[in-house]
Protein backbone atom coordinates (compact mmCIF):
# COMPACT_ATOMS: atom_id res chain seq x y z
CA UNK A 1 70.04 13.49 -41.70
CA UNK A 2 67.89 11.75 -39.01
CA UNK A 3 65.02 14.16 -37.33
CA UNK A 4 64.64 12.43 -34.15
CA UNK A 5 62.38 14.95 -31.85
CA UNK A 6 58.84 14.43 -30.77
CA UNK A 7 56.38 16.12 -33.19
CA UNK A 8 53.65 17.09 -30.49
CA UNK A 9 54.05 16.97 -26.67
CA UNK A 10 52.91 14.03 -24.50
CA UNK A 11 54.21 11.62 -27.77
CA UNK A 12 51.93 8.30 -27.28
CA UNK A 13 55.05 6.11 -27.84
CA UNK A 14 56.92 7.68 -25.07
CA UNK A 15 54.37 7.55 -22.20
CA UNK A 16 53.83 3.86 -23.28
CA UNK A 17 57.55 3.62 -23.12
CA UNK A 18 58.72 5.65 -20.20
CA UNK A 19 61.37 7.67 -21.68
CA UNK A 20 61.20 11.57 -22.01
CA UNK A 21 61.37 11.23 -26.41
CA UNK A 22 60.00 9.07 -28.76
CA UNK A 23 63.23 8.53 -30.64
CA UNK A 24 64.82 6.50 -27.55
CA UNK A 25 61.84 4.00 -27.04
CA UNK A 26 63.01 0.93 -27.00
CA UNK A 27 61.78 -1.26 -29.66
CA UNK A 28 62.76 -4.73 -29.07
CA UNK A 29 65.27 -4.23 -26.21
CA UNK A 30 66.39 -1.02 -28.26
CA UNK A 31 65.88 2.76 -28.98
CA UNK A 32 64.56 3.17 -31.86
CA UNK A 33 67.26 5.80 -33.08
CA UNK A 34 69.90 3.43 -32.87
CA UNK A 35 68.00 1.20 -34.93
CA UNK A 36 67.73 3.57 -37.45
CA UNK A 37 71.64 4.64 -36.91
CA UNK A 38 72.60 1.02 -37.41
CA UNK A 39 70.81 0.87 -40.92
CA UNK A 40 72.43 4.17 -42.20
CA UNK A 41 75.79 2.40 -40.72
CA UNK A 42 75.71 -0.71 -41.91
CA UNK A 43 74.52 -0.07 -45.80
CA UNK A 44 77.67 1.17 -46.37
CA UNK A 45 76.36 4.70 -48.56
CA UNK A 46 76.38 7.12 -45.63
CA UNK A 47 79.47 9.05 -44.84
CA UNK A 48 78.18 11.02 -42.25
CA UNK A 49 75.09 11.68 -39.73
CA UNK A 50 73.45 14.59 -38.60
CA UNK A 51 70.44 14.25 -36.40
CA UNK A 52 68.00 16.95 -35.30
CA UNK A 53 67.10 16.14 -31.75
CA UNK A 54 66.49 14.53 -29.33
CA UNK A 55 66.12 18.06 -27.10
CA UNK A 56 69.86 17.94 -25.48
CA UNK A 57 68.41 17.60 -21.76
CA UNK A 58 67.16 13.95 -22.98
CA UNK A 59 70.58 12.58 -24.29
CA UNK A 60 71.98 11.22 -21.23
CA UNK A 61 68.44 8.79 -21.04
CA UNK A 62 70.18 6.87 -23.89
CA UNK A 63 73.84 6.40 -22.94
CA UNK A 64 74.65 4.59 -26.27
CA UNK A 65 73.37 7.88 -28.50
CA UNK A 66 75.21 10.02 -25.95
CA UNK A 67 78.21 8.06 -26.61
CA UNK A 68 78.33 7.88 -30.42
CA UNK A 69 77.67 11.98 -30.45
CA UNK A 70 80.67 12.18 -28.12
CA UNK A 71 82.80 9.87 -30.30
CA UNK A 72 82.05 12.05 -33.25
CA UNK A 73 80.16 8.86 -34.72
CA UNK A 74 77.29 11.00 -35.19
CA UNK A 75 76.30 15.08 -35.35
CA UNK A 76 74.09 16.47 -32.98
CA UNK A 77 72.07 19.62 -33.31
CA UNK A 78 69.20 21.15 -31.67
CA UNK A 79 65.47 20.27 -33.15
CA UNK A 80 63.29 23.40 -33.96
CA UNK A 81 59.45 23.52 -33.84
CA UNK A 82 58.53 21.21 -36.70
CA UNK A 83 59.87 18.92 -39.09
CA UNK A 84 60.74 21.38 -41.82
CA UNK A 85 62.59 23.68 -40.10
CA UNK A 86 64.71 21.11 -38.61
CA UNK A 87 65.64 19.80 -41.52
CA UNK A 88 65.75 23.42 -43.06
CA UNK A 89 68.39 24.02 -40.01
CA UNK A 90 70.68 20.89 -40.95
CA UNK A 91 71.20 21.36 -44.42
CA UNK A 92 72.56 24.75 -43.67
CA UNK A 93 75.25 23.29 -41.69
CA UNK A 94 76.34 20.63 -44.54
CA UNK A 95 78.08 21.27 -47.74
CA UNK A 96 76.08 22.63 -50.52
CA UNK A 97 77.38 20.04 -52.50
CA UNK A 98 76.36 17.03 -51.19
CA UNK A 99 73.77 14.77 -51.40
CA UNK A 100 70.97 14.20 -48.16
CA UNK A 101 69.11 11.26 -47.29
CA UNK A 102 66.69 12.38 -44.74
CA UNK A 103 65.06 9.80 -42.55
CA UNK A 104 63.21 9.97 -39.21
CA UNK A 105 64.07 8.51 -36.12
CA UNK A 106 60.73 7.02 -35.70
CA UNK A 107 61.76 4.15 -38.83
CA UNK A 108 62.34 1.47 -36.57
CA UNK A 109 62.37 -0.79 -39.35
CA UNK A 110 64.53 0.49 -41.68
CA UNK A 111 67.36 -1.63 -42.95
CA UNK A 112 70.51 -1.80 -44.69
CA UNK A 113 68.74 -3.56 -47.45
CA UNK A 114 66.36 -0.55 -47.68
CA UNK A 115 68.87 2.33 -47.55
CA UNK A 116 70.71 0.61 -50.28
CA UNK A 117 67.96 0.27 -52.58
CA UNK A 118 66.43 3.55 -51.87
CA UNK A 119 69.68 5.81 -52.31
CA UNK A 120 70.39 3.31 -55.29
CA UNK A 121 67.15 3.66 -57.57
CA UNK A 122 67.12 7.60 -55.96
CA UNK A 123 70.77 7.79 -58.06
CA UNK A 124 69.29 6.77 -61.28
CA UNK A 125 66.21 8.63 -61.27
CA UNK A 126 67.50 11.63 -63.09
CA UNK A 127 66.14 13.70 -60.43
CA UNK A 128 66.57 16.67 -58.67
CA UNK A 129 64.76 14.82 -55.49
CA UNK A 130 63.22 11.76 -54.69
CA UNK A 131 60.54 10.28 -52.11
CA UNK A 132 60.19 7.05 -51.22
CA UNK A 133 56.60 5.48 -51.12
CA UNK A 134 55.16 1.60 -51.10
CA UNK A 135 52.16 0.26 -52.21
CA UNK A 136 49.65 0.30 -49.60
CA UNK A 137 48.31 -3.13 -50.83
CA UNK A 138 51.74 -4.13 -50.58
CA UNK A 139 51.88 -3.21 -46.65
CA UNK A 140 48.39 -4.49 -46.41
CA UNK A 141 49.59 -8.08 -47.85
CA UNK A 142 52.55 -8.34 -45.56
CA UNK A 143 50.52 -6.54 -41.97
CA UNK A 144 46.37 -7.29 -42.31
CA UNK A 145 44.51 -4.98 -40.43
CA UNK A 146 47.15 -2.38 -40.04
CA UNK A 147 46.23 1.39 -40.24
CA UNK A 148 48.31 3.59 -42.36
CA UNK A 149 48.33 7.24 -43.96
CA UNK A 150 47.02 6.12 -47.64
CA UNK A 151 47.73 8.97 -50.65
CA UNK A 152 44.80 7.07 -52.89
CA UNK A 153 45.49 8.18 -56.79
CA UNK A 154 44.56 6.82 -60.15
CA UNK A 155 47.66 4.33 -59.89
CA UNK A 156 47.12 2.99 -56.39
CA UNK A 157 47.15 3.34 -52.89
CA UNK A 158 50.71 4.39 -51.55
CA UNK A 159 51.92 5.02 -48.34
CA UNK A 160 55.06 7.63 -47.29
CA UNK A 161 58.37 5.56 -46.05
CA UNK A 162 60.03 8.59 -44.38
CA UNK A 163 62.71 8.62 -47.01
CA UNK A 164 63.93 11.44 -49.18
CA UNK A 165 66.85 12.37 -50.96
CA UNK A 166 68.16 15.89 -51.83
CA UNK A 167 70.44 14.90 -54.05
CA UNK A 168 71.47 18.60 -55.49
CA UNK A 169 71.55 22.49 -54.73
CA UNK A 170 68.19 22.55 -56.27
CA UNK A 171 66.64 19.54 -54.32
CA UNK A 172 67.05 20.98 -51.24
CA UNK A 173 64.64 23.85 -52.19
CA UNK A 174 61.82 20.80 -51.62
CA UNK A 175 62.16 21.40 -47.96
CA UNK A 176 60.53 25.11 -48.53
CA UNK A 177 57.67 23.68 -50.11
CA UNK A 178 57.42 20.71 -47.56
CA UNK A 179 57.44 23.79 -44.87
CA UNK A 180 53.88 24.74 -46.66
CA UNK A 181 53.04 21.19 -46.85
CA UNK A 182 53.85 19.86 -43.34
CA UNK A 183 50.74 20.84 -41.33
CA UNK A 184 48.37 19.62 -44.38
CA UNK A 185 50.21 16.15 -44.50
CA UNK A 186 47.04 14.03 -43.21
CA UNK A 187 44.35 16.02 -45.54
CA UNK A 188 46.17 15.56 -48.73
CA UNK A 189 42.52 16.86 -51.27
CA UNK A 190 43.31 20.41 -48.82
CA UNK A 191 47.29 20.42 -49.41
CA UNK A 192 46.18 19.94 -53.50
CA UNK A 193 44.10 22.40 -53.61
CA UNK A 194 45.91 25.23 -51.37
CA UNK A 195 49.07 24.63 -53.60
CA UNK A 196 47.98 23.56 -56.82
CA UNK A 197 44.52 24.88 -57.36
CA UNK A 198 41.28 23.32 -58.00
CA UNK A 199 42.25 21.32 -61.26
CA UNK A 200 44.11 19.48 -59.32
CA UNK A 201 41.63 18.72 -56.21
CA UNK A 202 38.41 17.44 -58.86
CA UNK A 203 41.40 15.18 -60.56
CA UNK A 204 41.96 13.98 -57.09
CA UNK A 205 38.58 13.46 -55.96
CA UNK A 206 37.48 11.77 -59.50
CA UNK A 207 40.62 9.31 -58.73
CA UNK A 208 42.25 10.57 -61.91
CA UNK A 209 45.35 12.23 -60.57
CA UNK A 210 48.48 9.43 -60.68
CA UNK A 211 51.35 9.56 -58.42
CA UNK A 212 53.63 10.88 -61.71
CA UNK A 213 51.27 13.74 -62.41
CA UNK A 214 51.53 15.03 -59.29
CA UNK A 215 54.80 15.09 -58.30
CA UNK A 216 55.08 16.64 -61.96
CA UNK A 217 52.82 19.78 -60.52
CA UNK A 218 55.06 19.64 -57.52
CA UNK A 219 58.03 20.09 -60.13
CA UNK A 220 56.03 22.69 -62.32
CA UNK A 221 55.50 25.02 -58.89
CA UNK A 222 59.01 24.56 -57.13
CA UNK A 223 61.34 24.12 -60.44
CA UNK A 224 62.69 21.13 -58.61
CA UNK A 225 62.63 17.78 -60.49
CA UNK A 226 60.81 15.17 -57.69
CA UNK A 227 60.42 11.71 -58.56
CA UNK A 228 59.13 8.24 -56.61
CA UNK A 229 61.27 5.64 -56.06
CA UNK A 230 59.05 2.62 -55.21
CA UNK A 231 60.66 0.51 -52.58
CA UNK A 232 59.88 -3.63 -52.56
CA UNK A 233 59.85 -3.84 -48.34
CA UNK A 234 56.65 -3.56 -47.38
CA UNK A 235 58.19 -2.83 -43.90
CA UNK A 236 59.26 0.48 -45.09
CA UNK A 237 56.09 1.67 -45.06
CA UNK A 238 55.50 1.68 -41.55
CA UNK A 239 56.87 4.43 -38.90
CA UNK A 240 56.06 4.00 -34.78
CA UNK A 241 53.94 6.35 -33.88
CA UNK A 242 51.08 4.80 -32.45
CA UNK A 243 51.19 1.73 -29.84
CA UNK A 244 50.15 -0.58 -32.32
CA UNK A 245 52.36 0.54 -33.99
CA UNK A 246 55.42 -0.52 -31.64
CA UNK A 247 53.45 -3.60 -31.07
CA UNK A 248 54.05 -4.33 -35.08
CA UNK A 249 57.24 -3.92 -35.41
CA UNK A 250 58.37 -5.55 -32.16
CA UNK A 251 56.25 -7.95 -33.94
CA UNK A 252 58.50 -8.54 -37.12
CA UNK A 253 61.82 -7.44 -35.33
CA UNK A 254 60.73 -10.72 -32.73
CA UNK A 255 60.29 -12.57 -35.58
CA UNK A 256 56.18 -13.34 -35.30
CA UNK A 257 55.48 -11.46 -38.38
CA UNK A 258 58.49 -12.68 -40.83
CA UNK A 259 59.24 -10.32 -43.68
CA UNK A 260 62.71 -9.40 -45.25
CA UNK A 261 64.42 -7.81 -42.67
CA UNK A 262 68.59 -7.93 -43.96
């Protein structure tokens, strides 16, 4: 599942780009959604896509999306008015039964490589969801001077990689909770405190609270069973939404800042 509609009108990447939706900026000569498409193709552990959005009036501005969703290649279905209930709206139109990797259209990055080992480690966590996150001195290392959402805990820095698996009935109940989450994302002491309580927000602010305790009081509140899979490519760390942003990874898709890329 790919959400690939803008988050808040007049997107940055898309007025620096031209085109009506961030998800079809070109990165590197191309949109960023078939980047993303390409890695979900190409590691070989997908069996089908479903993207939320682009809005449908946008489609024919990217003749090579329009032409996989014709071909049945890929699923298209209307974006709602966030994130969450996007997502909420796609996993009501695929089989209870199977497993979700949900990505965003914005990963212009993303790889084979990184699908594989993601979905991989997510299998063996004895989970009933995972989330994929990098160490932010990791990123740091491989991009100096970059800016990037930091979750600072007692274990490290770590940055989101737009990566999660639902990979059961119950896992998919994390998208309710991520529906309370969503707006709190960049304020992460507030988000503690308005679902966990106070405990949880001095733990936080003392530096005390590790990435394994917390998703543990995620798991204690929803009943789901959420664990980290920690992901080796510092390049999964970064998404395109600011124009430094697209500068970076045009940057390392150019081949001017090498990392693995497979």
């Amino acid at each position: 599942m790919v959400l690939a509609a803008d988050r808040t009108a007049n997107d940055p990447i898309a007025s620096k780009t031209g085109v009506a939706c961030k998800a079809i900026a070109p990165v590197a000569g191309t949109p960023m959604i078939i980047r993303v498409l390409n890695a979900l193709e190409a590691s070989g552990m997908v069996q089908a896509i479903v993207i939320c959005g682009p809005p449908k009036h946008v489609l024919s501005d990217c003749p090579e999306l329009e032409k996989r969703i014709e071909s049945g290649r890929v699923t298209w279905i209307p974006n709602l008015d966030s994130p969450s209930r996007s997502a909420d709206s796609a996993l009501a139109r695929i089989d209870p039964a199977a497993p979700i990797l949900l990505t965003t259209a914005d990963h212009a990055l993303l790889t084979p490589s990184i699908v594989q080992h993601f979905l991989s480690q997510s299998r063996m966590a004895g989970a009933d969801a995972t989330v994929g996150v990098v160490k932010h001195e990791d990123v740091m290392a491989a991009f100096p001077g970059t800016k990037r959402t930091v979750i600072r805990l007692r274990d490290g820095g770590f940055c989101g990689c737009n990566l999660y698996a639902f990979l059961n009935h119950r896992g998919r109940g994390l998208v309710s909770f991520w529906q309370r989450a969503e707006d709190l994302r960049k304020r992460p002491w507030l988000l503690i405190g308005q679902v966990f309580g106070p405990l949880l927000v001095l733990f936080y602010i003392l530096g005390l609270l590790s990435i394994d305790r917390g998703l543990s009081a995620v798991s204690a509140k929803t009943g789901i069973k959420v664990r980290p899979v920690f992901l080796p490519y510092p390049q999964a760390g970064v998404d395109v939404d600011k124009v430094e942003d697209l500068r970076l990874a045009e940057s390392v898709l150019n081949g001017v800042i090498p990392v693995t890329r497979e």
